[in-house]
N, C-alpha and C. Protein backbone atom coordinates (compact mmCIF):
# COMPACT_ATOMS: atom_id res chain seq x y z
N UNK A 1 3.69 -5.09 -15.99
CA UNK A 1 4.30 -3.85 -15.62
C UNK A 1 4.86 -3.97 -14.19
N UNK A 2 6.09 -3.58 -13.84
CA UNK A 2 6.57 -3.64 -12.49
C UNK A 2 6.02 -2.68 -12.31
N UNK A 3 5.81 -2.94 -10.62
CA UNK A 3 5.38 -1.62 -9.32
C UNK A 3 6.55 -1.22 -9.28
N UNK A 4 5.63 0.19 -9.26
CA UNK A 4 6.40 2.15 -8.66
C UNK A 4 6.99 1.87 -7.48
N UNK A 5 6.14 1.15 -6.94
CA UNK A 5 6.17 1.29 -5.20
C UNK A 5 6.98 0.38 -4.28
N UNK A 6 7.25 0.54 -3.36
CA UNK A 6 7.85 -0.43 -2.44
C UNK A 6 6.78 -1.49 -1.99
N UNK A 7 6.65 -2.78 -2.60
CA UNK A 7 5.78 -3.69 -2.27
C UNK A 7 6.15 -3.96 -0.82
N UNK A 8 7.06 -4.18 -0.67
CA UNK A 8 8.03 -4.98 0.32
C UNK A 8 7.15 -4.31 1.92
N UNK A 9 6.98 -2.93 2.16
CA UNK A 9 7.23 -2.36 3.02
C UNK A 9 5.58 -2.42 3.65
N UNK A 10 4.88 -2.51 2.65
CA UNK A 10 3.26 -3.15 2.87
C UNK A 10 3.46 -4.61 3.10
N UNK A 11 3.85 -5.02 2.49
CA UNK A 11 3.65 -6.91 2.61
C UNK A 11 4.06 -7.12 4.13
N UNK A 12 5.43 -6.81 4.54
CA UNK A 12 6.12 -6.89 5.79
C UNK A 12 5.02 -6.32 7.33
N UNK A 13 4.31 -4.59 6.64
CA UNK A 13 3.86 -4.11 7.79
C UNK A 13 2.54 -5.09 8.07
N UNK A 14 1.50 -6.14 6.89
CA UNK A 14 0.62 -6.77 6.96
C UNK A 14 1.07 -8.08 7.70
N UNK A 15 2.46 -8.72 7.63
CA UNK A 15 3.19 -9.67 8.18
C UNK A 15 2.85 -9.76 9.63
N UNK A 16 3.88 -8.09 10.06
CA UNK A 16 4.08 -7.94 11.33
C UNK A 16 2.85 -7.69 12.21
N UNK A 17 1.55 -7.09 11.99
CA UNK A 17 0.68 -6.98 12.85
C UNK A 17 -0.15 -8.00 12.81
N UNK A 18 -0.35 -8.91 11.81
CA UNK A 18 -0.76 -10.09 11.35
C UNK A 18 -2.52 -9.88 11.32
N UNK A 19 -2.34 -9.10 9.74
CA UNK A 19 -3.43 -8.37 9.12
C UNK A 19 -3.64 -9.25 8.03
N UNK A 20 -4.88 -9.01 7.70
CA UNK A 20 -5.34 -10.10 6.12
C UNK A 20 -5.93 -8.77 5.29
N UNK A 21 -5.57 -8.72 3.72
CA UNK A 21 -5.09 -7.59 2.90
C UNK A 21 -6.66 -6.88 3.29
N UNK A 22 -7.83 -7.67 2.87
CA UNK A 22 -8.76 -6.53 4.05
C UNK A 22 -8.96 -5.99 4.61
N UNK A 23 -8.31 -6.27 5.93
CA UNK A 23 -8.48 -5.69 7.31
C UNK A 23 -7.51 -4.65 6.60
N UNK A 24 -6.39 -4.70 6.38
CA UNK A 24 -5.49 -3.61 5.50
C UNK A 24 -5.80 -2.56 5.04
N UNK A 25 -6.64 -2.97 3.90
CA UNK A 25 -7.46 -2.30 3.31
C UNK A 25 -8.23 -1.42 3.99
N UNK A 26 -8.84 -1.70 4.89
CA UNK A 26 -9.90 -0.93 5.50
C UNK A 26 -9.29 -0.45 6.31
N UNK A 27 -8.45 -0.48 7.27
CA UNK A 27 -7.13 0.58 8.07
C UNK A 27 -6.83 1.56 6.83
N UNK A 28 -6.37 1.43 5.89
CA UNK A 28 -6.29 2.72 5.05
C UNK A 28 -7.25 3.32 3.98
N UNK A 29 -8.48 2.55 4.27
CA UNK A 29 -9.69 3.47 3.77
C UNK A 29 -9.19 3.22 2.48
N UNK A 30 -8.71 2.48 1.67
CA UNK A 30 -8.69 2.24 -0.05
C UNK A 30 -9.54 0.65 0.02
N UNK A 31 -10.01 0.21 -1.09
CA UNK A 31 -9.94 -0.42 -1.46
C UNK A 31 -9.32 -1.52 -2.04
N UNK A 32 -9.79 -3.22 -1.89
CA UNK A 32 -8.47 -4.34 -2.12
C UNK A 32 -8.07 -4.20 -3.62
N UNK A 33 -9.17 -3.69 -4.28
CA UNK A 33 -8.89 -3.47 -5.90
C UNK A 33 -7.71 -2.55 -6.19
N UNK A 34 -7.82 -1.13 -5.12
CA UNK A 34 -7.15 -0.64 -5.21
C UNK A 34 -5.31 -1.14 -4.80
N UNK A 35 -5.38 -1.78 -3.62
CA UNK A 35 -4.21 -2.13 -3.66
C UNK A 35 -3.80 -3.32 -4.87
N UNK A 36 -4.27 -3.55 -5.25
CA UNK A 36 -3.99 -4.87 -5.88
C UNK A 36 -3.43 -4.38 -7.39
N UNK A 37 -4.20 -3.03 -7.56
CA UNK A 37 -3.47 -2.19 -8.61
C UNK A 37 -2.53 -1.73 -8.63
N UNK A 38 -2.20 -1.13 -7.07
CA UNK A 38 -0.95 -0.53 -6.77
C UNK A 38 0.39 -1.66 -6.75
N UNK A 39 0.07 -2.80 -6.35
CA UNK A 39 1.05 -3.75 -6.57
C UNK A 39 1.42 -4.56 -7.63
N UNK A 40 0.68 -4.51 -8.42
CA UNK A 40 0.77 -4.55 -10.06
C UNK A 40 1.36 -3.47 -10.77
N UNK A 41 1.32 -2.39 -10.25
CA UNK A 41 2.12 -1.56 -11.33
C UNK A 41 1.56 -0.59 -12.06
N UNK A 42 -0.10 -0.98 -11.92
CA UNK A 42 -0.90 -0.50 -12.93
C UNK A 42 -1.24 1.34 -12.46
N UNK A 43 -2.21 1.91 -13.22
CA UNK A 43 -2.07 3.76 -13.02
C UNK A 43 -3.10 3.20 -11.82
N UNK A 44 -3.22 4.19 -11.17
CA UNK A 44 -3.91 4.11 -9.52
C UNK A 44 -3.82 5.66 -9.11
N UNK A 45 -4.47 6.18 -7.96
CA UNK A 45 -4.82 7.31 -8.17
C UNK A 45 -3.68 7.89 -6.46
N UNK A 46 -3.25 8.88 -6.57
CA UNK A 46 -1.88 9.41 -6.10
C UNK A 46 -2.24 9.47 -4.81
N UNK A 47 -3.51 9.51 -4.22
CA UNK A 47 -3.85 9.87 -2.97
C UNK A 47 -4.27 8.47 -2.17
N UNK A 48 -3.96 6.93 -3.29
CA UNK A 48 -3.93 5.76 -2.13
C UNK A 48 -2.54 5.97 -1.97
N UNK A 49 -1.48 6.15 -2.39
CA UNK A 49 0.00 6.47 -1.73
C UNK A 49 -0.15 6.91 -0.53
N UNK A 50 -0.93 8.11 -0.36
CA UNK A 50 -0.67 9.25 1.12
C UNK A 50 -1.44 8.04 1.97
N UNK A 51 -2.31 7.71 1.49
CA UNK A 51 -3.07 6.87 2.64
C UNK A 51 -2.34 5.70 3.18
N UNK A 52 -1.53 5.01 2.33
CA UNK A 52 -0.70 3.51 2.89
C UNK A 52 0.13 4.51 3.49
N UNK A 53 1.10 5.39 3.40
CA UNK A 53 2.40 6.24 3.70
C UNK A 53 1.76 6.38 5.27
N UNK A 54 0.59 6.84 5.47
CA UNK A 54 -0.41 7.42 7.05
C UNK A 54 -0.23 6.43 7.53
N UNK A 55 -0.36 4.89 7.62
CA UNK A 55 -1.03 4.16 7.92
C UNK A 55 0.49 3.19 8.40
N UNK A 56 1.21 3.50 7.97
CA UNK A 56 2.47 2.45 8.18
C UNK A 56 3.47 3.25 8.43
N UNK A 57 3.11 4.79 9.12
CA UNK A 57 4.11 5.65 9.65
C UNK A 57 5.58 5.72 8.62
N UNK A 58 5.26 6.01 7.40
CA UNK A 58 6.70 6.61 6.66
C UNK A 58 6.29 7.54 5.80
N UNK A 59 7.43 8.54 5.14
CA UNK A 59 6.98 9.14 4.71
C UNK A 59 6.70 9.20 2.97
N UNK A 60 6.17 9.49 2.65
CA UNK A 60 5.86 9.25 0.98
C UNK A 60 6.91 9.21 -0.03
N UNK A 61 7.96 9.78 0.49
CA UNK A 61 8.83 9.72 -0.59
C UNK A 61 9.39 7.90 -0.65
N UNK A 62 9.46 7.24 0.86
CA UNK A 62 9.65 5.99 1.42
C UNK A 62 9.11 4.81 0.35
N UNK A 63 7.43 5.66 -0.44
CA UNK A 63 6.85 4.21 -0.80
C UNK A 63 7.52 4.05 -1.69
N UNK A 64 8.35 5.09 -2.60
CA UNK A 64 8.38 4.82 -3.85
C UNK A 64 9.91 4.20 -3.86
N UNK A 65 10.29 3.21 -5.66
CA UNK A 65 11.47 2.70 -5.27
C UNK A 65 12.75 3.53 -5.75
């Protein structure tokens, strides 16, 4: 299943501060399972969106493609 979401805009912000998907993870209080769902494509629950959207300063409409 392709991702909803803008992979790109997570991968890049983990690039630029030079984060490992953990430390990531735990800056936005989800879980790696959880992202790992969200970048797969798979159903995931609407409120890890608001949390990556907080966390990488854009706004929600931003994550999606």
């Amino acid at each position: 299943m392709q991702p909803f979401i803008n992979v790109k805009l997570i991968e890049d912000y983990i690039k630029a501060n030079n984060l490992t998907v953990t430390k990531f993870c735990r800056l936005c209080k989800i879980s790696p399972n959880s992202l790992k769902k969200l970048k797969n494509g798979e159903d995931c629950r609407v409120n890890i969106v608001f949390k990556i959207a907080r966390v990488l300063d854009v706004k929600v409409s931003q994550m999606f493609k």
